[in-house]
PDB file of N, CA and C in Angstrom:
ATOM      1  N   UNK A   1       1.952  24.510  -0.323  1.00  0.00           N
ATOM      2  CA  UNK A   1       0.771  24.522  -1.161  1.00  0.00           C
ATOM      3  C   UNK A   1      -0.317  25.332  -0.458  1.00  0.00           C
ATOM      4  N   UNK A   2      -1.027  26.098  -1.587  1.00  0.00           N
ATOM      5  CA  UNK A   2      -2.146  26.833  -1.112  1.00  0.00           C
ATOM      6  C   UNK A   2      -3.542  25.829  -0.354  1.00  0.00           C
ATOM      7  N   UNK A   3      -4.119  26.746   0.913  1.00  0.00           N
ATOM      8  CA  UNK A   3      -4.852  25.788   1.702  1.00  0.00           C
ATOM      9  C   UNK A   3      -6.395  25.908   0.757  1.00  0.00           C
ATOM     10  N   UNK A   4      -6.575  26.331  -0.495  1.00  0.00           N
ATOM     11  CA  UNK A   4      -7.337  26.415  -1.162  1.00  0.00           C
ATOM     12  C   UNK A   4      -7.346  26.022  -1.930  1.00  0.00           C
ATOM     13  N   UNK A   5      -6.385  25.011  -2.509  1.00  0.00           N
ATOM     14  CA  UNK A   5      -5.577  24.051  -3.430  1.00  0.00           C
ATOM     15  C   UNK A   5      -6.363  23.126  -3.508  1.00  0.00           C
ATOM     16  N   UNK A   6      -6.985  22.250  -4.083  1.00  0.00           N
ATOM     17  CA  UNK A   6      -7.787  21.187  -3.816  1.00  0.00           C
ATOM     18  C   UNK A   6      -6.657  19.615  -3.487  1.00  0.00           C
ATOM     19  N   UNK A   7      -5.479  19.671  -3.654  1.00  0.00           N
ATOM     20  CA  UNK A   7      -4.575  19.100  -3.283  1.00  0.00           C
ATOM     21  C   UNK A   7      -4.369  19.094  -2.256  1.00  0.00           C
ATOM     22  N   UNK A   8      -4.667  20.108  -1.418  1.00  0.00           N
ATOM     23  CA  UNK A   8      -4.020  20.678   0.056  1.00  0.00           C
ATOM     24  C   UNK A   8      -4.988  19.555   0.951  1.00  0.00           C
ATOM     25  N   UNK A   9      -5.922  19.262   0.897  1.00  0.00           N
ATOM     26  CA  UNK A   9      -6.463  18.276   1.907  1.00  0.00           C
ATOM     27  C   UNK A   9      -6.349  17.005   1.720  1.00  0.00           C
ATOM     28  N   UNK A  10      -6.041  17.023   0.444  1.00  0.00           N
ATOM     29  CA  UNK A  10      -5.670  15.183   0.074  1.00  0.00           C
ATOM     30  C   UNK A  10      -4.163  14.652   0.574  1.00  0.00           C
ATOM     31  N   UNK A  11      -4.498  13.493   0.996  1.00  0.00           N
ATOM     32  CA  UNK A  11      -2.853  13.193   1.926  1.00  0.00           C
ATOM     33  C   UNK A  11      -2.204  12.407   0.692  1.00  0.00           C
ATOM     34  N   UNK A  12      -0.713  12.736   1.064  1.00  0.00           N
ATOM     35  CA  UNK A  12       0.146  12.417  -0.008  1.00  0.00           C
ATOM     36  C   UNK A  12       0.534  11.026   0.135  1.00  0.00           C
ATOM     37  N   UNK A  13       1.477  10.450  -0.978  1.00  0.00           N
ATOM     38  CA  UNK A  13       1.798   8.986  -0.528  1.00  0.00           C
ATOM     39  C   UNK A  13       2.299   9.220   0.264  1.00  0.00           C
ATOM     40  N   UNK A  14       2.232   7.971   0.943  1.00  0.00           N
ATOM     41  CA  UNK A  14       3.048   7.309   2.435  1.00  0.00           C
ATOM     42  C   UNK A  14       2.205   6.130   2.820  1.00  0.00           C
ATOM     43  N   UNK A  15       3.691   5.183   2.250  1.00  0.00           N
ATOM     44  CA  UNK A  15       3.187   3.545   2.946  1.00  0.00           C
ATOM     45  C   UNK A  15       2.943   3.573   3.932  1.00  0.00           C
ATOM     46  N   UNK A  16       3.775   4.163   5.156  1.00  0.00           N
ATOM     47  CA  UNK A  16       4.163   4.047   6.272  1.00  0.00           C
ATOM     48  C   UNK A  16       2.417   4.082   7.208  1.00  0.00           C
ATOM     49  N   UNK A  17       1.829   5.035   6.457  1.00  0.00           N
ATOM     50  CA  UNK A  17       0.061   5.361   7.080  1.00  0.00           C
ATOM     51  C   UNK A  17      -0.342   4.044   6.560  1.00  0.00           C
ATOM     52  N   UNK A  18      -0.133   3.889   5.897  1.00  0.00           N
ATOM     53  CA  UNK A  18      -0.905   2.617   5.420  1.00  0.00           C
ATOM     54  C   UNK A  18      -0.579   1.321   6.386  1.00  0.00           C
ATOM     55  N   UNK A  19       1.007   0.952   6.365  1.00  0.00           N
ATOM     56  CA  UNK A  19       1.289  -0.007   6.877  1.00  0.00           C
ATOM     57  C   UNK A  19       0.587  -0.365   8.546  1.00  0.00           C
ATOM     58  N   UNK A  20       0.903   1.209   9.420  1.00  0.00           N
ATOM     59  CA  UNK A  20       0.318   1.623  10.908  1.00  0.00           C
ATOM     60  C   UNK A  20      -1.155   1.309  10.586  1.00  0.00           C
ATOM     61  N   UNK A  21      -1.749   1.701   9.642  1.00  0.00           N
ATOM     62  CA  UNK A  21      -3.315   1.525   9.651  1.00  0.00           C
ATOM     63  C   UNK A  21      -3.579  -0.383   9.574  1.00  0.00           C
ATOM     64  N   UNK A  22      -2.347  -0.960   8.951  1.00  0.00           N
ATOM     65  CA  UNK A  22      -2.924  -2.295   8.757  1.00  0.00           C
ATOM     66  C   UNK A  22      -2.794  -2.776  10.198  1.00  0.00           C
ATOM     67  N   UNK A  23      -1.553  -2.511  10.533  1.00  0.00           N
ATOM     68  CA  UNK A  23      -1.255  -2.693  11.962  1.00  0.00           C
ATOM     69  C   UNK A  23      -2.294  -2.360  13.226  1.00  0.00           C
ATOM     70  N   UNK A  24      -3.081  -1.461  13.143  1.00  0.00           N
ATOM     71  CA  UNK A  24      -4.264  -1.181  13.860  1.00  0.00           C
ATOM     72  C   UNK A  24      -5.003  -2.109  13.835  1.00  0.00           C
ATOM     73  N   UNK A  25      -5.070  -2.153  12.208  1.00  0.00           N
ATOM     74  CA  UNK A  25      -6.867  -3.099  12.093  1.00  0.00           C
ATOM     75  C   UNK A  25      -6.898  -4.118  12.107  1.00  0.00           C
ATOM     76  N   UNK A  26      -5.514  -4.764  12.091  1.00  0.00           N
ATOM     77  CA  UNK A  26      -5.481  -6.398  11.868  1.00  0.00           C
ATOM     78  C   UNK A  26      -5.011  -6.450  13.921  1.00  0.00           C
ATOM     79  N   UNK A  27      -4.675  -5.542  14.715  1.00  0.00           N
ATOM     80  CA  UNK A  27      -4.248  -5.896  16.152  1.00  0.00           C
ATOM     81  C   UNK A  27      -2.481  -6.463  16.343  1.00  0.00           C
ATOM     82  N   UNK A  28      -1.528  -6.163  15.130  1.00  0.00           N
ATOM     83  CA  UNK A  28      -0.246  -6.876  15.024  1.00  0.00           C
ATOM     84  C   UNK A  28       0.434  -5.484  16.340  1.00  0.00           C
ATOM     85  N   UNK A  29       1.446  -6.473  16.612  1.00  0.00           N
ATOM     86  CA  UNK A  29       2.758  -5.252  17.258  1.00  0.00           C
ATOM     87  C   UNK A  29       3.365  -4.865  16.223  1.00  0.00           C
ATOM     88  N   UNK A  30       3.639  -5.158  15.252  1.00  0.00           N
ATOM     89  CA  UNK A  30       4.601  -4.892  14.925  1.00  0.00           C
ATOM     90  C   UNK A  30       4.867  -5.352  13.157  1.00  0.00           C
ATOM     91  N   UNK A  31       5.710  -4.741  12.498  1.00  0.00           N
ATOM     92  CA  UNK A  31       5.853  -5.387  10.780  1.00  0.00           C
ATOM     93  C   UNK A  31       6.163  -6.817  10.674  1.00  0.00           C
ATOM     94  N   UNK A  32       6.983  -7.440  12.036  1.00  0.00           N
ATOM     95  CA  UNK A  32       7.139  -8.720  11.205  1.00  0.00           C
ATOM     96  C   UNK A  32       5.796  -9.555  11.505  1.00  0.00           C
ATOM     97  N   UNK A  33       5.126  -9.080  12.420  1.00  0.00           N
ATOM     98  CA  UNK A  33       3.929  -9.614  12.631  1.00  0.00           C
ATOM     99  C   UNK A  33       2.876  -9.884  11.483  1.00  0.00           C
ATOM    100  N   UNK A  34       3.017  -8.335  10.537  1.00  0.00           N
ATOM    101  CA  UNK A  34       1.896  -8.096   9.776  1.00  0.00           C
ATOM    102  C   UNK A  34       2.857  -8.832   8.728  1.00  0.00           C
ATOM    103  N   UNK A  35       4.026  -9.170   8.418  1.00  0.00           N
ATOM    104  CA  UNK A  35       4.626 -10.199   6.987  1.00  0.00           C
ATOM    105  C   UNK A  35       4.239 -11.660   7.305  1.00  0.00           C
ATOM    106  N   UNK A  36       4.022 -12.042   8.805  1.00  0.00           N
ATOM    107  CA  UNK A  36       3.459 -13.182   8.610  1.00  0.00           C
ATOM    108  C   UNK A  36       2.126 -13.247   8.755  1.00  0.00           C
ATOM    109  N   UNK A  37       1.323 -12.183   8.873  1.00  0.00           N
ATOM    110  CA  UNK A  37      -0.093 -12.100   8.472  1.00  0.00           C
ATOM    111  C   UNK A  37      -0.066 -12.248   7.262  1.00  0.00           C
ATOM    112  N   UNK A  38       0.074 -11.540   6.325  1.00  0.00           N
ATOM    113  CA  UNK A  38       0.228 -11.076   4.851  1.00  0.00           C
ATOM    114  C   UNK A  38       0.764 -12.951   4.290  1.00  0.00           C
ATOM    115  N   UNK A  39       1.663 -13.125   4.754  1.00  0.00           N
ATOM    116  CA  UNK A  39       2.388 -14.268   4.586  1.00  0.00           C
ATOM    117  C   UNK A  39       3.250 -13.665   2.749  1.00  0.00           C
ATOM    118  N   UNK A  40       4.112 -12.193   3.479  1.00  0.00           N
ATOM    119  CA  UNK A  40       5.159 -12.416   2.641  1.00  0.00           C
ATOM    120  C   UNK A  40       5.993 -12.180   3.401  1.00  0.00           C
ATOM    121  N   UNK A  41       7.514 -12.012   2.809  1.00  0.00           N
ATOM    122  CA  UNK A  41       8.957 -12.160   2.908  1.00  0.00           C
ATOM    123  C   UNK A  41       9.028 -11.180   4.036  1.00  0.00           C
ATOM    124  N   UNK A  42       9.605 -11.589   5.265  1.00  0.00           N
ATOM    125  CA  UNK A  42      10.291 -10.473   6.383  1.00  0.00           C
ATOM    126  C   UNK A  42      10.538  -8.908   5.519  1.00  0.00           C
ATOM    127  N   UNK A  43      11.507  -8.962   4.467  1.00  0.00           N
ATOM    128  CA  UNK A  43      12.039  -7.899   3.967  1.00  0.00           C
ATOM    129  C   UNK A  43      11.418  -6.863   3.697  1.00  0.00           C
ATOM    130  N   UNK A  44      10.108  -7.787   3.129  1.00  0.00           N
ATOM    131  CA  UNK A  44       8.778  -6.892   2.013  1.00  0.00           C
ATOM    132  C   UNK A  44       8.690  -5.171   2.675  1.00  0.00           C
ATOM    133  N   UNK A  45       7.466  -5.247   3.900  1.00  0.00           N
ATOM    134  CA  UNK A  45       7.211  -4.371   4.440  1.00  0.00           C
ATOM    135  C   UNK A  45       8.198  -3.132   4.924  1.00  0.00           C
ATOM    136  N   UNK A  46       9.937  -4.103   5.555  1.00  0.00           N
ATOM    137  CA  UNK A  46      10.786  -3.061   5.906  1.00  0.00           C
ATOM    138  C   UNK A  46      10.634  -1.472   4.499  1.00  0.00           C
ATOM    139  N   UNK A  47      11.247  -2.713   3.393  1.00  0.00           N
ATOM    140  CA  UNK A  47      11.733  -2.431   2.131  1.00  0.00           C
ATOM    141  C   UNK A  47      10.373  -0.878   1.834  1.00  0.00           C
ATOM    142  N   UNK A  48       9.331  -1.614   2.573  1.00  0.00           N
ATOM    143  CA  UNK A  48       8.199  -0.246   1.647  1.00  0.00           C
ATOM    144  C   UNK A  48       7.870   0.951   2.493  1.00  0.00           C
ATOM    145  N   UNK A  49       8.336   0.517   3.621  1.00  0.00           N
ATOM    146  CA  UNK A  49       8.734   1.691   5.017  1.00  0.00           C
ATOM    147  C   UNK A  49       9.544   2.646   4.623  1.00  0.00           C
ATOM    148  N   UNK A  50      10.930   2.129   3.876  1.00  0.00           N
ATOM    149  CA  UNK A  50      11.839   2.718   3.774  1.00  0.00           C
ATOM    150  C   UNK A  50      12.062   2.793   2.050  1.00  0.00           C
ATOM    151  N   UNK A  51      10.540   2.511   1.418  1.00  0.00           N
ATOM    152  CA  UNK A  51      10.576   3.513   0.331  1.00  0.00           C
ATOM    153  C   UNK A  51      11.617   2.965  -0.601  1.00  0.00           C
ATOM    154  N   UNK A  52      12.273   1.570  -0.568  1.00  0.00           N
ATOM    155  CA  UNK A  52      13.021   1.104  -1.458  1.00  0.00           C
ATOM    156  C   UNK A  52      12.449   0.272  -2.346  1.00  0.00           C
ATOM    157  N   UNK A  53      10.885  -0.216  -1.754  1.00  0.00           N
ATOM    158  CA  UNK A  53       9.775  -0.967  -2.901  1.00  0.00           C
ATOM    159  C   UNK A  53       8.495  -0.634  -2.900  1.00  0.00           C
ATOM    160  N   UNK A  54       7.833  -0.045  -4.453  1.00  0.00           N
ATOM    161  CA  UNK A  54       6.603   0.479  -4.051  1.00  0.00           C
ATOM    162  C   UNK A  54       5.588  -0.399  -3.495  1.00  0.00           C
ATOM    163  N   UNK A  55       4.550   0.086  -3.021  1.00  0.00           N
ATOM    164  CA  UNK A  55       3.459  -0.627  -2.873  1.00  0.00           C
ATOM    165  C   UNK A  55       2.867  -1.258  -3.956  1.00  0.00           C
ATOM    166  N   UNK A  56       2.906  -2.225  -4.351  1.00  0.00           N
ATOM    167  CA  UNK A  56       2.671  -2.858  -5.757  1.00  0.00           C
ATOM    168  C   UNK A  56       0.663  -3.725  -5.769  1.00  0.00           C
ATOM    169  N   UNK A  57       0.557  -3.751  -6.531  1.00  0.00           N
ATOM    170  CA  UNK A  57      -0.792  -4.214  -6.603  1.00  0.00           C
ATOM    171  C   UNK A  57      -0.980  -5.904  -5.986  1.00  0.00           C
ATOM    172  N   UNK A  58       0.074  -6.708  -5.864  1.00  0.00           N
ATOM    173  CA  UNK A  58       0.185  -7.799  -5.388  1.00  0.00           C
ATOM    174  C   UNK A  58      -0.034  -7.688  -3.915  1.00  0.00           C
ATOM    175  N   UNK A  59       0.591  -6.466  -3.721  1.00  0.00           N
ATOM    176  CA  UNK A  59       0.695  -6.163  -1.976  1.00  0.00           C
ATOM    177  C   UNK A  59      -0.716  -5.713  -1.436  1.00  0.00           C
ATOM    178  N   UNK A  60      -1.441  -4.783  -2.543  1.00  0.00           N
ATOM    179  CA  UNK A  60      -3.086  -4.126  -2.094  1.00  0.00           C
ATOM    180  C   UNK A  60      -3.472  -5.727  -2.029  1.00  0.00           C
ATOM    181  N   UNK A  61      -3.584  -6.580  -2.958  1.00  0.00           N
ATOM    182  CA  UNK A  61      -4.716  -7.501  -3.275  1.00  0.00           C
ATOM    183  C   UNK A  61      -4.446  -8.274  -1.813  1.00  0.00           C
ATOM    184  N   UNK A  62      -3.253  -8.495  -1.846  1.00  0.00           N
ATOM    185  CA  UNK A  62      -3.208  -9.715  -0.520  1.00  0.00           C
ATOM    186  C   UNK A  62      -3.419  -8.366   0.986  1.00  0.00           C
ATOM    187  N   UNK A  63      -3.449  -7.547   0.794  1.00  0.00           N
ATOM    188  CA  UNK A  63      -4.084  -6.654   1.962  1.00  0.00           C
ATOM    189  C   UNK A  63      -5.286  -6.727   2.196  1.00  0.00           C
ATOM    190  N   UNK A  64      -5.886  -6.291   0.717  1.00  0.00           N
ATOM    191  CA  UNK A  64      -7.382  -6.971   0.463  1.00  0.00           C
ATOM    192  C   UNK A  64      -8.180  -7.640   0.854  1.00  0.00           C
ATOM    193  N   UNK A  65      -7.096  -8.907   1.224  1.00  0.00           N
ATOM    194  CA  UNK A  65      -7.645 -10.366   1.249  1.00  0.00           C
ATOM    195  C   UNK A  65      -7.643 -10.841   2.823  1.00  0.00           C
ATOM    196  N   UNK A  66      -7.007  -9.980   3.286  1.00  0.00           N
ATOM    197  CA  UNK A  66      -6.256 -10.139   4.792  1.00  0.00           C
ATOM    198  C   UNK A  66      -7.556  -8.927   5.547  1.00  0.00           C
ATOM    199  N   UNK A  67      -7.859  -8.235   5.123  1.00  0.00           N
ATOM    200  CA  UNK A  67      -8.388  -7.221   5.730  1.00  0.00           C
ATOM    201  C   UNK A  67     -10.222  -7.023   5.393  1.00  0.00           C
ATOM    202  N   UNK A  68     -10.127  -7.368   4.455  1.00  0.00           N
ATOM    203  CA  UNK A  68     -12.043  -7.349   3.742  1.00  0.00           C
ATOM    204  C   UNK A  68     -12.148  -5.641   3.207  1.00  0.00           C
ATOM    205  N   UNK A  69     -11.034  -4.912   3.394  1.00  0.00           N
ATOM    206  CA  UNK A  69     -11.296  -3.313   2.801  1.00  0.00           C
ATOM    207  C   UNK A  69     -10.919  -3.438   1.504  1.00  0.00           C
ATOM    208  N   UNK A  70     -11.824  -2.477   0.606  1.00  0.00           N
ATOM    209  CA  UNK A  70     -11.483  -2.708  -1.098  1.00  0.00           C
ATOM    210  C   UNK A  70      -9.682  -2.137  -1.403  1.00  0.00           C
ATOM    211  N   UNK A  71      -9.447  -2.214  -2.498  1.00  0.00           N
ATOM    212  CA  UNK A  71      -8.451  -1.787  -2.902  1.00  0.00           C
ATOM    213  C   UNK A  71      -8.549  -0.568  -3.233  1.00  0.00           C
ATOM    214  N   UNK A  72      -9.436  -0.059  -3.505  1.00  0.00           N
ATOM    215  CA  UNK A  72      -9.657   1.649  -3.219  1.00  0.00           C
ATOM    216  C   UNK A  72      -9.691   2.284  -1.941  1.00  0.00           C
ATOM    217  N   UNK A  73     -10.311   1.585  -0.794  1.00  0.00           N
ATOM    218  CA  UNK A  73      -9.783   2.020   0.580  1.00  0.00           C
ATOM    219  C   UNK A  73      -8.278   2.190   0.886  1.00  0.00           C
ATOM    220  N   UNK A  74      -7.907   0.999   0.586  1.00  0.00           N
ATOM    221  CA  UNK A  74      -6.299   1.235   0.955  1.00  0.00           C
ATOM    222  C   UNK A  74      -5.484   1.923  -0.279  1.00  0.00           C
ATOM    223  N   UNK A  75      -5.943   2.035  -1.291  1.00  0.00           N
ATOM    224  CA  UNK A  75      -5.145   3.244  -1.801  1.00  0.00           C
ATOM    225  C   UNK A  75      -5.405   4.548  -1.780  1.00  0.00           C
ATOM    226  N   UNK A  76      -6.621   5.005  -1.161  1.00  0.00           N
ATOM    227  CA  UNK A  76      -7.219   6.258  -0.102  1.00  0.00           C
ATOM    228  C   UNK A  76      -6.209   6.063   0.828  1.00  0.00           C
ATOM    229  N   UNK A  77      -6.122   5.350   1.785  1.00  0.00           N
ATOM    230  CA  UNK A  77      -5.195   5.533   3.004  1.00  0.00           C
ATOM    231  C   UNK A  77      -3.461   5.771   2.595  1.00  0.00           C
ATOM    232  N   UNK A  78      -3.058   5.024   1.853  1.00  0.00           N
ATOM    233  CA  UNK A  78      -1.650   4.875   1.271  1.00  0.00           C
ATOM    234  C   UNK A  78      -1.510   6.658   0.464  1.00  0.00           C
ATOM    235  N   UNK A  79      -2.957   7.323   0.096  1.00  0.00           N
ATOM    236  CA  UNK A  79      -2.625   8.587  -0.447  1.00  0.00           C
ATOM    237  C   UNK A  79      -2.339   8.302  -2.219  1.00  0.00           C
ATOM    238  N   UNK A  80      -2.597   7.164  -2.747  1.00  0.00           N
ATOM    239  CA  UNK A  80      -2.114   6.888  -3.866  1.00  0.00           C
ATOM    240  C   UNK A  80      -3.764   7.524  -5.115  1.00  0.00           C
ATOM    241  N   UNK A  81      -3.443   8.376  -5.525  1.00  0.00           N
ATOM    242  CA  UNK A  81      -4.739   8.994  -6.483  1.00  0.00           C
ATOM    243  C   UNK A  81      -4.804   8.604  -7.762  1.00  0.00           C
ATOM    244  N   UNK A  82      -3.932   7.895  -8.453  1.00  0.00           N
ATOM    245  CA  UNK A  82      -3.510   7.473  -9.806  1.00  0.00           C
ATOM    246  C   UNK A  82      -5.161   7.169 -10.226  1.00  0.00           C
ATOM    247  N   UNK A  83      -5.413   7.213 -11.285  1.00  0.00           N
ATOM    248  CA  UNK A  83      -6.586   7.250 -12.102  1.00  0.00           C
ATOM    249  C   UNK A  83      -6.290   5.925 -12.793  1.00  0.00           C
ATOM    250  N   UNK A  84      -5.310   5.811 -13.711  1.00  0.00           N
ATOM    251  CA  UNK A  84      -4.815   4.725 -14.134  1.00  0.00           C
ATOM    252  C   UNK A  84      -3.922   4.171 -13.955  1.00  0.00           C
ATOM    253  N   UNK A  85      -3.199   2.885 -14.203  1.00  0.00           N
ATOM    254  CA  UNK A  85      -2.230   2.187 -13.942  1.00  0.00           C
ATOM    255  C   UNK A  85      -1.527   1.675 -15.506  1.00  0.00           C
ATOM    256  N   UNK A  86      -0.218   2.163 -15.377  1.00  0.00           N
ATOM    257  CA  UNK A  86       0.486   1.641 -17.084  1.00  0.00           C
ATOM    258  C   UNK A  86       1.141   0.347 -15.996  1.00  0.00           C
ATOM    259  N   UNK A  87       1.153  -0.485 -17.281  1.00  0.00           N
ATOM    260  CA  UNK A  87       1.723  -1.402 -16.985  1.00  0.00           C
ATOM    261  C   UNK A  87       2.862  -1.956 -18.152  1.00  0.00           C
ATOM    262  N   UNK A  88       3.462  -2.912 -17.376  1.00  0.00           N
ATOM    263  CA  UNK A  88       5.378  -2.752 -18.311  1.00  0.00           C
ATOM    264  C   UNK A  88       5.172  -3.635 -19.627  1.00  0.00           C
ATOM    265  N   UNK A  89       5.995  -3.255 -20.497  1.00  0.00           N
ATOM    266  CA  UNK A  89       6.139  -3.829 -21.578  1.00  0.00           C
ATOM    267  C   UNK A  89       6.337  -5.528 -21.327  1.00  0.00           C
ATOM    268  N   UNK A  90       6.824  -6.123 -20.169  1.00  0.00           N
ATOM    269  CA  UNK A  90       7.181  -7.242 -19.826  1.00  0.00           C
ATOM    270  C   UNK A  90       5.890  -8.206 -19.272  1.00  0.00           C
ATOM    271  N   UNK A  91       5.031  -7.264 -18.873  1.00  0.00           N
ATOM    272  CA  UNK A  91       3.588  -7.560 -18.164  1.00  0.00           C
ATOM    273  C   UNK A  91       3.139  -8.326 -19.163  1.00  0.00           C
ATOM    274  N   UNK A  92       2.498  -9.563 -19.285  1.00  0.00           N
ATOM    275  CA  UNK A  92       0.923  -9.521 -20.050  1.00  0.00           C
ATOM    276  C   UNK A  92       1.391  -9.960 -21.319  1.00  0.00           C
ATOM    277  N   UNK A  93       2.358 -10.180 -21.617  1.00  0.00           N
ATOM    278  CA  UNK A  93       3.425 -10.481 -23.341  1.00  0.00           C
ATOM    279  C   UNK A  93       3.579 -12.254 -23.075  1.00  0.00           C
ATOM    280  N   UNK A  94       2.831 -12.907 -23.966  1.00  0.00           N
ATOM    281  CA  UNK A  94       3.393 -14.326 -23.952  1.00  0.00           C
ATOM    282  C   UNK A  94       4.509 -14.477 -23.911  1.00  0.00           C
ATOM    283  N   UNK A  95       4.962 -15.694 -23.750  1.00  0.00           N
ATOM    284  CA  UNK A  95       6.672 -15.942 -24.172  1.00  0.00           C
ATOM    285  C   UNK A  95       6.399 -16.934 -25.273  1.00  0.00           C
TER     286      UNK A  95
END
């Protein structure tokens, strides 16, 4: 990409910045540290390292909540620019 691109300075996704940045700010060694900070599942974090689960809005909020930075900070850091969010036909539908 052109370095005149207005894209070209914005960083792309990657959990992985995100995850190292939580890891900084919260003082953990390490991911399983920050799943029992977070207080989710061992798997969670591997799983979003390795890009097999997105970063989901459940995961910002309880980052959120763990950290005092908005959910626009950490989706600045994560590189995530989405304007809006669709959400699934399954979302939000009584039963």
């Amino acid at each position: 990409m052109d370095q005149n691109h207005p894209m070209a300075t914005q960083p792309e996704y990657d959990p992985d910045r995100l995850i190292d940045a939580m890891l900084e700010k919260l003082q953990l060694k390490n991911d399983a540290a920050l799943c029992r900070a977070l207080e989710v599942a061992p798997p969670v974090i591997s799983k979003v390292r390795h890009r097999r689960l997105p970063v989901g809005a459940s995961l910002l909020i309880r980052l959120h909540e763990v950290t005092d930075m908005s959910v626009a900070q950490l989706r600045e850091i994560l590189g995530d620019r989405r304007q809006k969010y669709r959400l699934s036909d399954v979302q939000g539908k009584p039963k």
